[in-house]
C-alpha atoms as a PDB file:
ATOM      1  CA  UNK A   1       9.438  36.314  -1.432  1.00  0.00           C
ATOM      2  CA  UNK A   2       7.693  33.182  -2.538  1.00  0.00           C
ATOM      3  CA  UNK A   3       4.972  33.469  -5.225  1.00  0.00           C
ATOM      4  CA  UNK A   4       1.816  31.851  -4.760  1.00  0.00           C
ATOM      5  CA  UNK A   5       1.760  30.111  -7.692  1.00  0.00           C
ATOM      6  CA  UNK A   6       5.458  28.653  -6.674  1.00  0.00           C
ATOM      7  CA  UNK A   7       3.936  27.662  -3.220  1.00  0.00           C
ATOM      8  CA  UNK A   8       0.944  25.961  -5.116  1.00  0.00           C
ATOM      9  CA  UNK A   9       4.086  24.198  -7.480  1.00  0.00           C
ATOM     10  CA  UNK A  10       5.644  22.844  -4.312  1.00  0.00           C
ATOM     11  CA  UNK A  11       2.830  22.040  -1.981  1.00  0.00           C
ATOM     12  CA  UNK A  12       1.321  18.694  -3.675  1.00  0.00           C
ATOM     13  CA  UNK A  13       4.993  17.124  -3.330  1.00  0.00           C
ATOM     14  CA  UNK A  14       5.571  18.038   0.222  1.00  0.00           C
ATOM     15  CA  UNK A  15       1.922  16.546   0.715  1.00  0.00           C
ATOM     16  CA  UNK A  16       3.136  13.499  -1.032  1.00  0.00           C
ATOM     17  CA  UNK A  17       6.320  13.167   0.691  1.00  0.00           C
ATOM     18  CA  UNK A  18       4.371  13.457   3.923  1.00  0.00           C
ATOM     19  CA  UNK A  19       1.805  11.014   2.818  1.00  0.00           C
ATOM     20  CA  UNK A  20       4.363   8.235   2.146  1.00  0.00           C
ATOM     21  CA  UNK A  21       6.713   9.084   5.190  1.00  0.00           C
ATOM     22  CA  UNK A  22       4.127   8.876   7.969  1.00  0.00           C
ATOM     23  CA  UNK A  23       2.531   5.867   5.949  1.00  0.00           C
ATOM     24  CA  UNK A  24       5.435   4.170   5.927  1.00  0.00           C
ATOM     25  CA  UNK A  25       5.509   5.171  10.025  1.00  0.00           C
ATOM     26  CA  UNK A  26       2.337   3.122  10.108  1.00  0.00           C
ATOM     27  CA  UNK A  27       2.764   0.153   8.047  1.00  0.00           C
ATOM     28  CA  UNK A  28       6.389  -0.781   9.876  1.00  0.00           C
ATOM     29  CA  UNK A  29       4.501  -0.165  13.009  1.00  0.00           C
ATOM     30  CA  UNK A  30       6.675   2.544  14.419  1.00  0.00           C
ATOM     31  CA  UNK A  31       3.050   4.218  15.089  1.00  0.00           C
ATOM     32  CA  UNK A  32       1.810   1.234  16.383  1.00  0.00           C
ATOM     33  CA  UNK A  33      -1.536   0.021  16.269  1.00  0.00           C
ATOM     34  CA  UNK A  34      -4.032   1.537  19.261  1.00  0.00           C
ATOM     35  CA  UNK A  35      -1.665   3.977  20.174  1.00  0.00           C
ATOM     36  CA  UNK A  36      -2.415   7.785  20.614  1.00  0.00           C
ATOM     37  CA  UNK A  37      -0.452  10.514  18.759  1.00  0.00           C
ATOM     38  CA  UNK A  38      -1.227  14.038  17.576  1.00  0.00           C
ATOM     39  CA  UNK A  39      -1.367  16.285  14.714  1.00  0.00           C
ATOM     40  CA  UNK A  40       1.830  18.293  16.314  1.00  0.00           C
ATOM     41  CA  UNK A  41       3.880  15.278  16.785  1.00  0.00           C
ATOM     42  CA  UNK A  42       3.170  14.140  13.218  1.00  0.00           C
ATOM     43  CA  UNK A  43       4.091  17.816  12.141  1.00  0.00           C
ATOM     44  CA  UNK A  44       7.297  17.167  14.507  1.00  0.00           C
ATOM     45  CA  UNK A  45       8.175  13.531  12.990  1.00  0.00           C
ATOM     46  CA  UNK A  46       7.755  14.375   9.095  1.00  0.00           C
ATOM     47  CA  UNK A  47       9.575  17.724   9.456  1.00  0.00           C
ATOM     48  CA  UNK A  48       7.976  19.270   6.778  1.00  0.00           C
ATOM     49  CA  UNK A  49       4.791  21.803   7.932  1.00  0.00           C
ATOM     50  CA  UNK A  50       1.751  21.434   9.286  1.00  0.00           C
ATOM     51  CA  UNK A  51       0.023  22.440   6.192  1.00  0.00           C
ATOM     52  CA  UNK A  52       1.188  19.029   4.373  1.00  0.00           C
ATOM     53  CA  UNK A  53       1.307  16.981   7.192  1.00  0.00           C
ATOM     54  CA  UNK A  54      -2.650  18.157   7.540  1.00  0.00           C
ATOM     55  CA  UNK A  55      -3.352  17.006   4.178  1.00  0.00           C
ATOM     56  CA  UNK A  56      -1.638  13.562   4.913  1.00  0.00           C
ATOM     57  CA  UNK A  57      -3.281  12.930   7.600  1.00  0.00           C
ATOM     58  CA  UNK A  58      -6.626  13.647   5.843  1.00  0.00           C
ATOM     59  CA  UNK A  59      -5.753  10.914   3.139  1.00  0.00           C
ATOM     60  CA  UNK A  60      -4.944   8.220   6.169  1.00  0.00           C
ATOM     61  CA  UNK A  61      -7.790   9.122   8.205  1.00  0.00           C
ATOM     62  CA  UNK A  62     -10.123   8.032   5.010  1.00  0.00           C
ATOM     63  CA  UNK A  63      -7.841   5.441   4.212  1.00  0.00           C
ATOM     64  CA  UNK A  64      -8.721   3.791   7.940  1.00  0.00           C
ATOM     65  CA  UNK A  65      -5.107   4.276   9.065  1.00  0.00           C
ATOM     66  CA  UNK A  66      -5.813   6.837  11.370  1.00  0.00           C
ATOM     67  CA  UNK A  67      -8.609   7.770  13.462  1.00  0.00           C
ATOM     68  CA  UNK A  68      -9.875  11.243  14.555  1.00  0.00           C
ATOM     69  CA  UNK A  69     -10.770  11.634  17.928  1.00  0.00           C
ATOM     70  CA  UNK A  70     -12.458  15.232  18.762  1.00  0.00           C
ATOM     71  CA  UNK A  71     -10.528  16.625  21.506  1.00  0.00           C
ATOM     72  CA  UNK A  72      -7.961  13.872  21.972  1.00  0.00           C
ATOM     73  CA  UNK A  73      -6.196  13.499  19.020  1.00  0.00           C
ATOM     74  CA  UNK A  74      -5.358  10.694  16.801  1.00  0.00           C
ATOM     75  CA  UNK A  75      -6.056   7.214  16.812  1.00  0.00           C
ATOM     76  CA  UNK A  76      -4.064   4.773  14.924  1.00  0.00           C
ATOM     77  CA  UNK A  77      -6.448   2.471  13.800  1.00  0.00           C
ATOM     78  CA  UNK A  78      -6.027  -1.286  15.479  1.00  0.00           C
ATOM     79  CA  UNK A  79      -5.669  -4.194  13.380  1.00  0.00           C
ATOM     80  CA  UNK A  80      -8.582  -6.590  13.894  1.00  0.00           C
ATOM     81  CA  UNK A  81      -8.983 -10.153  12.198  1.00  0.00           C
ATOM     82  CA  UNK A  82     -12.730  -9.528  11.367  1.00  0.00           C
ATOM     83  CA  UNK A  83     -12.000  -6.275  10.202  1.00  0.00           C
ATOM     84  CA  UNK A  84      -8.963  -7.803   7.958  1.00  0.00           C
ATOM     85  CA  UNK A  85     -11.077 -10.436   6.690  1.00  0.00           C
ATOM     86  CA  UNK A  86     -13.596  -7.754   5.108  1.00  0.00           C
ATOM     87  CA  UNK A  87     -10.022  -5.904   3.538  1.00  0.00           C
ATOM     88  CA  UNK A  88      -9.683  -8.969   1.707  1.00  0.00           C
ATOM     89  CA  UNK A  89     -13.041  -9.976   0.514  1.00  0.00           C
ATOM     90  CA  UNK A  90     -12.973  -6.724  -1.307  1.00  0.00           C
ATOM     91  CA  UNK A  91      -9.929  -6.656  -2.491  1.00  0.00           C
ATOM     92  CA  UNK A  92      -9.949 -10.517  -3.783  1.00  0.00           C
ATOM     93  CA  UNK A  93     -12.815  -8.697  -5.972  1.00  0.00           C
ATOM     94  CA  UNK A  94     -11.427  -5.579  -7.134  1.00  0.00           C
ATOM     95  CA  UNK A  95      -7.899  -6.302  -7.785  1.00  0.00           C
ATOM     96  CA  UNK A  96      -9.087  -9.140 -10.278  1.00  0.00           C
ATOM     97  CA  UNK A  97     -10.300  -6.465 -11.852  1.00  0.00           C
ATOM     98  CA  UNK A  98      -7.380  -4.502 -11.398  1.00  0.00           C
ATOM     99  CA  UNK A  99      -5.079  -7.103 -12.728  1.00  0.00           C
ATOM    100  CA  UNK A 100      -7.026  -7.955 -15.976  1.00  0.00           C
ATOM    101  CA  UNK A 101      -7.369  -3.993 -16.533  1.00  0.00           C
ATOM    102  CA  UNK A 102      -3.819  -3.254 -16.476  1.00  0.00           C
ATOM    103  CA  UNK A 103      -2.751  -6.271 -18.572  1.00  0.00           C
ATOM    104  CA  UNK A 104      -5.154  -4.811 -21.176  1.00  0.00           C
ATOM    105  CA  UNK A 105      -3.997  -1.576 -21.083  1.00  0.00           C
ATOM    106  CA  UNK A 106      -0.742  -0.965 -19.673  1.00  0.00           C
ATOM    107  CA  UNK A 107       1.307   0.922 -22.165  1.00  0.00           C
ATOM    108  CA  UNK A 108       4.572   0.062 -23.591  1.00  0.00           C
ATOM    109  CA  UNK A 109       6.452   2.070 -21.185  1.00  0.00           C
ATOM    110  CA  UNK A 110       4.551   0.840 -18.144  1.00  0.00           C
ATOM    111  CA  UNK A 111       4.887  -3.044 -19.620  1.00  0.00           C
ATOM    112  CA  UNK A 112       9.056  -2.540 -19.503  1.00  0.00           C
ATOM    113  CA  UNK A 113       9.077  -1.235 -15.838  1.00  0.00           C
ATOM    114  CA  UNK A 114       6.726  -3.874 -15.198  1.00  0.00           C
ATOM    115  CA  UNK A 115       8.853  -6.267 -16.577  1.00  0.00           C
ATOM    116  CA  UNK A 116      12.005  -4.818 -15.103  1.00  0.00           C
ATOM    117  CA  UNK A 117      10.220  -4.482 -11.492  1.00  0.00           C
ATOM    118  CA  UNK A 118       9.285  -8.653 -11.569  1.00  0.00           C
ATOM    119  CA  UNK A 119      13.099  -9.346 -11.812  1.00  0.00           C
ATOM    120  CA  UNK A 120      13.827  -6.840  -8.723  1.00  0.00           C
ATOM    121  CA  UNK A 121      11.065  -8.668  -6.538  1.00  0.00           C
ATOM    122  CA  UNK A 122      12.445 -11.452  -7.635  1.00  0.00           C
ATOM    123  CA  UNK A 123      15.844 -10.712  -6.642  1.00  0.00           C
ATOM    124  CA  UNK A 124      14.738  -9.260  -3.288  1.00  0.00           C
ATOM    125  CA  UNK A 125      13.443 -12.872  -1.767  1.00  0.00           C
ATOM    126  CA  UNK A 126      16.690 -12.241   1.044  1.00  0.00           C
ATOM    127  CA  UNK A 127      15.639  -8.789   1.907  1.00  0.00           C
ATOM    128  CA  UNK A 128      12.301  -7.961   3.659  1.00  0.00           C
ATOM    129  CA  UNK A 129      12.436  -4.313   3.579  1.00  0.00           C
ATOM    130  CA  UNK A 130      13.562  -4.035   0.066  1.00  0.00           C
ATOM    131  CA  UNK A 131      10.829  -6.362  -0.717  1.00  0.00           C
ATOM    132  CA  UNK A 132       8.257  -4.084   1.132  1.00  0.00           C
ATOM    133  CA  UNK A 133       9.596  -1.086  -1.391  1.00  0.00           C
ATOM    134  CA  UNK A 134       8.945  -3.216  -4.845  1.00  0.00           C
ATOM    135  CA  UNK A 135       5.560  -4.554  -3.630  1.00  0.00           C
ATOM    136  CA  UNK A 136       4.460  -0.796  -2.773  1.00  0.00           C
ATOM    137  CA  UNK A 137       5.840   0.391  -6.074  1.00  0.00           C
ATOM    138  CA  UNK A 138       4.018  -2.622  -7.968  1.00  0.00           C
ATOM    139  CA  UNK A 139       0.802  -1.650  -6.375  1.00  0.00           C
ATOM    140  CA  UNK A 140       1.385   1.937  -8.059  1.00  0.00           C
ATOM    141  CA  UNK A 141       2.252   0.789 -11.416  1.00  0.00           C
ATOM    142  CA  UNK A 142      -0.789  -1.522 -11.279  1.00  0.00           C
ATOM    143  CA  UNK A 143      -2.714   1.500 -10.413  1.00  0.00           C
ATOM    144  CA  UNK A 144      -1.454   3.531 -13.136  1.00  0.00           C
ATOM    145  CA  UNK A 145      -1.894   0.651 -16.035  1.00  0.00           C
ATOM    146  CA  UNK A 146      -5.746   0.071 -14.909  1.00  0.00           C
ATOM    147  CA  UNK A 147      -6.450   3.457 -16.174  1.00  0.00           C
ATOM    148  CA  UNK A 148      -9.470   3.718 -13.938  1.00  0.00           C
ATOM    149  CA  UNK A 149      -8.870   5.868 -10.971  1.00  0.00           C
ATOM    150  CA  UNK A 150     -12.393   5.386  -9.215  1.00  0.00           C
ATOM    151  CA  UNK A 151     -10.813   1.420  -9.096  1.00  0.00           C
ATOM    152  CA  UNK A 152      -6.956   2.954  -8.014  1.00  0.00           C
ATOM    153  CA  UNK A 153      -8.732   4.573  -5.046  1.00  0.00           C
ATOM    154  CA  UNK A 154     -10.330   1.875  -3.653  1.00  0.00           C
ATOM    155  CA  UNK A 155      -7.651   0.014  -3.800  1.00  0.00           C
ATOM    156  CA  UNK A 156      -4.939   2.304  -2.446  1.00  0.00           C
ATOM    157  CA  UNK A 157      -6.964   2.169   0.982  1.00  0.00           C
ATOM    158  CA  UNK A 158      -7.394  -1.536   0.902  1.00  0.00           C
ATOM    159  CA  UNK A 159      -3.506  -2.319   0.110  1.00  0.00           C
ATOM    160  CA  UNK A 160      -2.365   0.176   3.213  1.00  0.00           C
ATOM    161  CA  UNK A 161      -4.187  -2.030   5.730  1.00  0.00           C
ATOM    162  CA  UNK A 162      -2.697  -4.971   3.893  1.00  0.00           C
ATOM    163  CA  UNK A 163       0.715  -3.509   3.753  1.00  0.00           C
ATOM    164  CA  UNK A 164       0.580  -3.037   7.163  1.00  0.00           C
ATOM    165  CA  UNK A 165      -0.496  -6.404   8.093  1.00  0.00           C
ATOM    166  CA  UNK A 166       2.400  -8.351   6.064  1.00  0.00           C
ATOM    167  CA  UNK A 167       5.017  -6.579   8.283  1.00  0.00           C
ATOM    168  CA  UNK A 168       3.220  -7.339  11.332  1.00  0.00           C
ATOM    169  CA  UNK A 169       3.510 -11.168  10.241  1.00  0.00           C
ATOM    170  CA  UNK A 170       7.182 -10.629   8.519  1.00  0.00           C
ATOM    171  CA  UNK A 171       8.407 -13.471  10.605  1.00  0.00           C
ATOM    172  CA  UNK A 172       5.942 -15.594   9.343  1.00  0.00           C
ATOM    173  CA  UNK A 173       5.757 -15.060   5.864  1.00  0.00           C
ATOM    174  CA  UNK A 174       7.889 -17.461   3.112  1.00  0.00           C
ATOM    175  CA  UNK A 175       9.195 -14.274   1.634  1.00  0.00           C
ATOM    176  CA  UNK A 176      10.897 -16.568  -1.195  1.00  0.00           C
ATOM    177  CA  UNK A 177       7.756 -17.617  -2.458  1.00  0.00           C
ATOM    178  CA  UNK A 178       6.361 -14.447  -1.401  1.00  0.00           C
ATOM    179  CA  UNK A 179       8.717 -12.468  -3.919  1.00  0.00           C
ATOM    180  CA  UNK A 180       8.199 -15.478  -6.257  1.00  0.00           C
ATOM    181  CA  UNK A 181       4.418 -15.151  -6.560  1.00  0.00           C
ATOM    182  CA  UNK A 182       4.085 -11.325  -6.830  1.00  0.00           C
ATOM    183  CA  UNK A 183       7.222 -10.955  -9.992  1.00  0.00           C
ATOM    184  CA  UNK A 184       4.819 -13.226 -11.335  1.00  0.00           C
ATOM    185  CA  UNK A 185       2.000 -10.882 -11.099  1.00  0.00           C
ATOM    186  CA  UNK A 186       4.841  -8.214 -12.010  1.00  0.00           C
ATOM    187  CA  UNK A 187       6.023 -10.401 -15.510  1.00  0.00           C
ATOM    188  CA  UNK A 188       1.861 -11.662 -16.326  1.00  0.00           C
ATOM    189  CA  UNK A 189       0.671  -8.254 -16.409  1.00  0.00           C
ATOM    190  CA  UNK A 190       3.969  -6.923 -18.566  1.00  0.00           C
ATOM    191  CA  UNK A 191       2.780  -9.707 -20.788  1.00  0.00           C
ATOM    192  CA  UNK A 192      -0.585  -8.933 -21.267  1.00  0.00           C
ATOM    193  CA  UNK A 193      -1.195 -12.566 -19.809  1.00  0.00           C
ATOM    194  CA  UNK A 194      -4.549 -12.053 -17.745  1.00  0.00           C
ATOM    195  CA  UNK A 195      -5.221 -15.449 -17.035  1.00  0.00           C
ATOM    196  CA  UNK A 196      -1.961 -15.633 -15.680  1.00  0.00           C
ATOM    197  CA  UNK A 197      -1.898 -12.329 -13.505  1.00  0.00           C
ATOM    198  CA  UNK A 198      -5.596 -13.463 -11.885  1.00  0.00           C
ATOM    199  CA  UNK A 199      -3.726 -16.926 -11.293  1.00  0.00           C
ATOM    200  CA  UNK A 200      -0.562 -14.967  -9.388  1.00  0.00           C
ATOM    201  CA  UNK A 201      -2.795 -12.464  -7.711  1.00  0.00           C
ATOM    202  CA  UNK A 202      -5.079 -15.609  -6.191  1.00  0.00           C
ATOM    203  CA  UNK A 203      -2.159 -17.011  -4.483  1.00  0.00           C
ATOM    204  CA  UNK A 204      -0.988 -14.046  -2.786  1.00  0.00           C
ATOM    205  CA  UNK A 205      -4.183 -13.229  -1.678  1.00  0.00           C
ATOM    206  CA  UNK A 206      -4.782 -16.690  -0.421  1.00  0.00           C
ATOM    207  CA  UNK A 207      -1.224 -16.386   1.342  1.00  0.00           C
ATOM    208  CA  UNK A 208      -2.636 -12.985   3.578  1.00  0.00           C
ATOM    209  CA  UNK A 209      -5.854 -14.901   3.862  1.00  0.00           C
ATOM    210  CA  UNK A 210      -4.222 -18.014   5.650  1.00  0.00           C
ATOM    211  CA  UNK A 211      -1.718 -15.532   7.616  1.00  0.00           C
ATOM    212  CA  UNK A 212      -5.295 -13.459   8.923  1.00  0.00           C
ATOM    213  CA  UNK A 213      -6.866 -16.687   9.787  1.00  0.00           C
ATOM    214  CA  UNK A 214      -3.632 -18.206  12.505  1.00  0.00           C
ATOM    215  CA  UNK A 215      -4.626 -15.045  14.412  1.00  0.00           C
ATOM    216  CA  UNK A 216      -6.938 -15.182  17.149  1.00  0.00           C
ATOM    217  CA  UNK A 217      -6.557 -11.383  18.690  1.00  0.00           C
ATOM    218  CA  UNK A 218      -5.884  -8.531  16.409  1.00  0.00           C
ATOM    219  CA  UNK A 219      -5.223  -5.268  18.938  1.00  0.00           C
END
């Protein structure tokens, strides 16, 4: 018989592993935007228990991936231009911040992966999906090096939507310069460079802002 303090061990992994595989579900669209599911099916998909999944679902409902609807279920949230265009007026703010933060205060260990991550980005300017991987592990090592997790939080929510944007306009994005632009970010912020990591950061975030503004109907 399991221990309760062994279940307690356990239980904030499985909630992370259900997190990130029914995140990933929503930012590659396989849940796609506007479309009803359930708790059960989510349970069913992530094969890993409902308490998890539960928890999971909490952290995507306040992170405006999901919506609750009483009595019908879930709502994934629909991806709207004006709605997009408020992500990134925040987040042009806040990861500045972010950026300069981290650059500051990264430790050495956190400066080497840094530094190691910019060359894999780099190298990943032929491969979308591996791409998507490096750019969700930068955001966490960013997060980590800012050493503010009221900041971290904020921007966790705002970099889902985003995330989930980019692969909706994969086929449009230069993913050459696109890889190019955040190793930069990667390589200023290993350096301690701020002026440098604000510089990279601008350009990808005027990159999404051009890609939001060719839309005329977000569903």
């Amino acid at each position: 018989m399991i221990g309760a303090a062994a279940t307690a061990g356990k239980f904030p992994s499985l909630a992370r592993r259900a997190y990130d595989l029914l995140e990933e579900q929503l930012v590659t669209l396989r849940l796609a935007p506007g479309s009803l599911t359930s708790e059960k099916e989510l349970v069913d998909l992530a094969d890993i228990g409902r308490t998890p999944v539960r928890e999971a679902i909490q952290r995507l409902s306040a992170a405006g991936m999901l919506e609750v609807l009483p009595r019908k279920g879930l709502l994934v949230a629909p991806m709207r231009r004006s709605e997009l265009q408020q992500v990134i007026e925040v987040r042009r703010v806040l990861e500045r911040l972010m950026v300069v933060k981290a650059a500051e205060r990264a430790a050495a260990q956190q400066r080497r992966a840094l530094a190691v991550l910019a060359e894999r980005i780099e190298a990943a300017h032929c491969d979308l999906n591996v791409f998507f991987r490096l750019d969700r592990r930068l955001d966490e090592l960013l997060s980590a090096a800012c050493e503010n997790p009221y900041l971290a939080q904020a921007l966790n929510t705002l970099h889902c939507q985003c995330r989930r944007f980019w692969y909706l306009r994969r086929e449009s994005l230069d993913l050459p310069r696109a890889a190019y632009l955040h190793g930069g970010l990667a390589r200023a912020v290993a350096d301690g460079d701020r002026t440098g990591a604000i510089r990279a950061l601008d350009e990808i975030i005027a990159t999404l802002d051009r890609l939001v503004g060719q839309l005329d109907i977000l569903s």
